[in-house]
C-alpha atoms as a PDB file:
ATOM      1  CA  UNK A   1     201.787 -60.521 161.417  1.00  0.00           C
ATOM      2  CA  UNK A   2     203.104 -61.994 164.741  1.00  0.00           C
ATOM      3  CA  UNK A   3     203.373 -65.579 165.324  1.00  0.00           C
ATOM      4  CA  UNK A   4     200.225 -65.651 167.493  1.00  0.00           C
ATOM      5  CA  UNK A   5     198.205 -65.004 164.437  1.00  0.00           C
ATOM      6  CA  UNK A   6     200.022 -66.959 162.345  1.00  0.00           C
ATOM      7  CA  UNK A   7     199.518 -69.876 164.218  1.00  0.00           C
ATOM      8  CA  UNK A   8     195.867 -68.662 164.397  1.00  0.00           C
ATOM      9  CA  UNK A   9     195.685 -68.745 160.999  1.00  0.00           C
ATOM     10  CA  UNK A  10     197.513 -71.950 160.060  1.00  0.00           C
ATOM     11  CA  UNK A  11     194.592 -73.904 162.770  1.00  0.00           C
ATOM     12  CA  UNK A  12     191.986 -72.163 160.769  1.00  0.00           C
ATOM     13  CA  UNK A  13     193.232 -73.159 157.782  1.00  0.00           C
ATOM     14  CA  UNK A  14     193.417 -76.788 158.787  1.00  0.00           C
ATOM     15  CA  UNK A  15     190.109 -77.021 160.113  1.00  0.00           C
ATOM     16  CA  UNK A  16     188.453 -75.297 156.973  1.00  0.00           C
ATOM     17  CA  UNK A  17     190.258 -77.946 155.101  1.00  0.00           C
ATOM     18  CA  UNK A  18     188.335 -79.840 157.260  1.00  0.00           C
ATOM     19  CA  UNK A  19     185.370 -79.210 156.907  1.00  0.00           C
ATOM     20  CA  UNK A  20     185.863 -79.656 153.419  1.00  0.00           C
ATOM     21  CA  UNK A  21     187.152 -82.743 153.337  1.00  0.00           C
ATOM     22  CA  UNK A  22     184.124 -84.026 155.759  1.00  0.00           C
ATOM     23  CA  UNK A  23     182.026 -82.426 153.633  1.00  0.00           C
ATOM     24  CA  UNK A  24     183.282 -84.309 150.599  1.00  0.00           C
ATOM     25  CA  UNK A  25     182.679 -87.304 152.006  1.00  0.00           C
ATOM     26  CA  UNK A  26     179.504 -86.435 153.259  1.00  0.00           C
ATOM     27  CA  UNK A  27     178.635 -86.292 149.717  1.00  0.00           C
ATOM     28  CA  UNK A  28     179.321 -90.120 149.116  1.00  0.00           C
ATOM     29  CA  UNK A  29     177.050 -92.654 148.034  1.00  0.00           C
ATOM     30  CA  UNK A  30     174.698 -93.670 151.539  1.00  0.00           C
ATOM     31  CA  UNK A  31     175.386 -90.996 153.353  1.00  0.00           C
ATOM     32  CA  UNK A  32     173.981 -88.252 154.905  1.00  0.00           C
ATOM     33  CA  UNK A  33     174.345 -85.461 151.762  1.00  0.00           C
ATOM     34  CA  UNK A  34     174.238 -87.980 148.922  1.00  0.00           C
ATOM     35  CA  UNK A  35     171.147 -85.896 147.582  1.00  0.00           C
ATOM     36  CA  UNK A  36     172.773 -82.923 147.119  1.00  0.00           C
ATOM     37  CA  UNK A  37     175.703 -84.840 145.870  1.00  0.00           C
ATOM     38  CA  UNK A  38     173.175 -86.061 142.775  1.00  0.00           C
ATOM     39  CA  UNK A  39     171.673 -82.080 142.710  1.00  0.00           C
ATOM     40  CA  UNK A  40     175.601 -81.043 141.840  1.00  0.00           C
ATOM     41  CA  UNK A  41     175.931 -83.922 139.103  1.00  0.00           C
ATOM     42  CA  UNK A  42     172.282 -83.189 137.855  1.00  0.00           C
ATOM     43  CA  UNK A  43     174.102 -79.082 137.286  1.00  0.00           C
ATOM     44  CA  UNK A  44     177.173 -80.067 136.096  1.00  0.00           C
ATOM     45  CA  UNK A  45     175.046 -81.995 132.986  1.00  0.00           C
ATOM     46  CA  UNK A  46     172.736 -79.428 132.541  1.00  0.00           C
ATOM     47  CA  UNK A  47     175.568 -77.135 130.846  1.00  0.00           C
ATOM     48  CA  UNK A  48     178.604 -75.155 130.703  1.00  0.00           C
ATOM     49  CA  UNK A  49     177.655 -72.917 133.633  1.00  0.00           C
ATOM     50  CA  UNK A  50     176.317 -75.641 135.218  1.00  0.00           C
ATOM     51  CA  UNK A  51     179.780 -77.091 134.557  1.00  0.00           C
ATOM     52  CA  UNK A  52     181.745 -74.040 136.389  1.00  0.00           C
ATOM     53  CA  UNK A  53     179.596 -73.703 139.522  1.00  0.00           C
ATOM     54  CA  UNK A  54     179.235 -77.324 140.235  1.00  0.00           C
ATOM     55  CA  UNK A  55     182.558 -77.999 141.590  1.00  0.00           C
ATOM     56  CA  UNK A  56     182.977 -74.516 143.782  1.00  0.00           C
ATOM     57  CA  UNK A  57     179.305 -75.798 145.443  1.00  0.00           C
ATOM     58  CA  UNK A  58     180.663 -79.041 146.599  1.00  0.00           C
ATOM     59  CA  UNK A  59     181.572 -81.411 143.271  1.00  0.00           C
ATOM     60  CA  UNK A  60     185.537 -80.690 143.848  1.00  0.00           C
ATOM     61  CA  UNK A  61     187.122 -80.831 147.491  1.00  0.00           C
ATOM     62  CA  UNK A  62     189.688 -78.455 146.679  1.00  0.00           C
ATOM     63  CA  UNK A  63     187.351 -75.811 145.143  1.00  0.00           C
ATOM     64  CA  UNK A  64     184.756 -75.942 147.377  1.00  0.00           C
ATOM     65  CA  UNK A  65     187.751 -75.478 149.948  1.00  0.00           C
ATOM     66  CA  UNK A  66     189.075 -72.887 148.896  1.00  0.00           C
ATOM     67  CA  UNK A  67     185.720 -70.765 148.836  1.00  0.00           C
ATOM     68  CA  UNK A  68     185.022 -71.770 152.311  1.00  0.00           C
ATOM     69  CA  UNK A  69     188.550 -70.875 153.047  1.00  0.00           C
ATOM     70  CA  UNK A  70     187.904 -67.713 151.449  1.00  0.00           C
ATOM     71  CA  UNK A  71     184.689 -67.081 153.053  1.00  0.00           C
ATOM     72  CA  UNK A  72     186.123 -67.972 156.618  1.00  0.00           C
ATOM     73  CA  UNK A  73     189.183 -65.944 156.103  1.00  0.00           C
ATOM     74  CA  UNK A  74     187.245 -62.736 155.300  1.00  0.00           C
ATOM     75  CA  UNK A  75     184.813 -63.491 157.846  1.00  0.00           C
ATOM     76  CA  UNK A  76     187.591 -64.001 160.401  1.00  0.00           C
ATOM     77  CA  UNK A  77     189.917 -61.282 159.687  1.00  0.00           C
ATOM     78  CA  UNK A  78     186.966 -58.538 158.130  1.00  0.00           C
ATOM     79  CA  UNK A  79     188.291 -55.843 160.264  1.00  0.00           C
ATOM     80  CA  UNK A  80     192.423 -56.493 159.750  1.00  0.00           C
ATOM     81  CA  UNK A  81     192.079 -57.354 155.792  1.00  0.00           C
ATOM     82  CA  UNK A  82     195.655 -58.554 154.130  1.00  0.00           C
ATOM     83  CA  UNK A  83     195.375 -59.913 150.335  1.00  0.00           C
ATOM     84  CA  UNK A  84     198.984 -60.902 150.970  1.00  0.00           C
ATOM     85  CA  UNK A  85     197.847 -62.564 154.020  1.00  0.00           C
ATOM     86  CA  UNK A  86     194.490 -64.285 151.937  1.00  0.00           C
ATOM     87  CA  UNK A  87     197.034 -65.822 149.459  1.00  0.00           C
ATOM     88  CA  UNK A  88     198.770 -67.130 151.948  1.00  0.00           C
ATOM     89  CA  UNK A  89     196.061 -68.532 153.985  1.00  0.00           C
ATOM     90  CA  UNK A  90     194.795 -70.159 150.684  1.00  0.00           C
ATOM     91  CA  UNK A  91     198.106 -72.067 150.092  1.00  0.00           C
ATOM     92  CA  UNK A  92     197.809 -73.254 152.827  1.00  0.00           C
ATOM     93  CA  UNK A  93     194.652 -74.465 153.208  1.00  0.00           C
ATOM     94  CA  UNK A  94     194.893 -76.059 149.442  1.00  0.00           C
ATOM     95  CA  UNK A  95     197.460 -77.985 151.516  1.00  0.00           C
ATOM     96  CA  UNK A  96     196.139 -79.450 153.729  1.00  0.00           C
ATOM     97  CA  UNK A  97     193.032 -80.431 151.934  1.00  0.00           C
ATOM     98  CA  UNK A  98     195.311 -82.030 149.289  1.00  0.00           C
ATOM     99  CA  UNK A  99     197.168 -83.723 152.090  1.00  0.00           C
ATOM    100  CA  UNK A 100     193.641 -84.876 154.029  1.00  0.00           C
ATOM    101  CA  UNK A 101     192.307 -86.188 150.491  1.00  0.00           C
ATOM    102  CA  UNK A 102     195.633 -88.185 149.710  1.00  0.00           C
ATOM    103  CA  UNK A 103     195.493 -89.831 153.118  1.00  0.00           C
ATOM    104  CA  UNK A 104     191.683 -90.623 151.985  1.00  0.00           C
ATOM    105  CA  UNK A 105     192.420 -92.110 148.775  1.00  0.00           C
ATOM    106  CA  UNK A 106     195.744 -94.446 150.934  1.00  0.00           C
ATOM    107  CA  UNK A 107     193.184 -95.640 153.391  1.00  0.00           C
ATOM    108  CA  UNK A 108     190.609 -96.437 150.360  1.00  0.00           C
ATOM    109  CA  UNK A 109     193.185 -98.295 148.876  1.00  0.00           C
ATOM    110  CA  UNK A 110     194.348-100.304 151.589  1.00  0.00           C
ATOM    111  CA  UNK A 111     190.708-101.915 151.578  1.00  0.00           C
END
């Protein structure tokens, strides 16, 4: 890997954490994706499978952004495939969605 596409990478990993993150608040009470947000609950209750694929669809920022880091990942680099390299890209995207949703929960706080 040269630096090019490991700087590549690290911007793709930031903006899939993202999109996660914007997606997670999306989900919020009065806005835009609330419904689904009430569909994912809705599964969760229903049962114990219900229970494991609510958070990957959207319930949990950081697994829901991981699978679109995933999906991204293999999408992006199909051709030039590294599991070493997916690892990686998934640490850091868990990262940087764990920093984004920290700096959420500060500026919640503050009001």
């Amino acid at each position: 890997m040269d630096l090019i596409q490991a700087f590549e990478m690290i911007i793709l990993a930031v903006f899939t954490a993202g999109l996660s993150l914007a997606f997670n608040m999306f989900l919020k009470p009065n806005m835009i994706f609330n419904w689904y947000a009430i569909l994912l609950v809705k599964l969760e209750q229903t049962g114990k499978l219900g229970y494991k694929l609510a958070k990957p669809l959207g319930l949990c920022p950081y697994c829901h952004g991981t699978w679109v880091g995933i999906a991204t990942y293999v999408y992006q680099y199909f051709s030039n495939f590294n599991l070493v390299y997916l690892f990686l890209f998934i640490g850091v995207n868990w990262l940087f969605i764990r920093i984004g949703y920290l700096c959420l929960l500060a500026e919640k706080s503050k009001k």
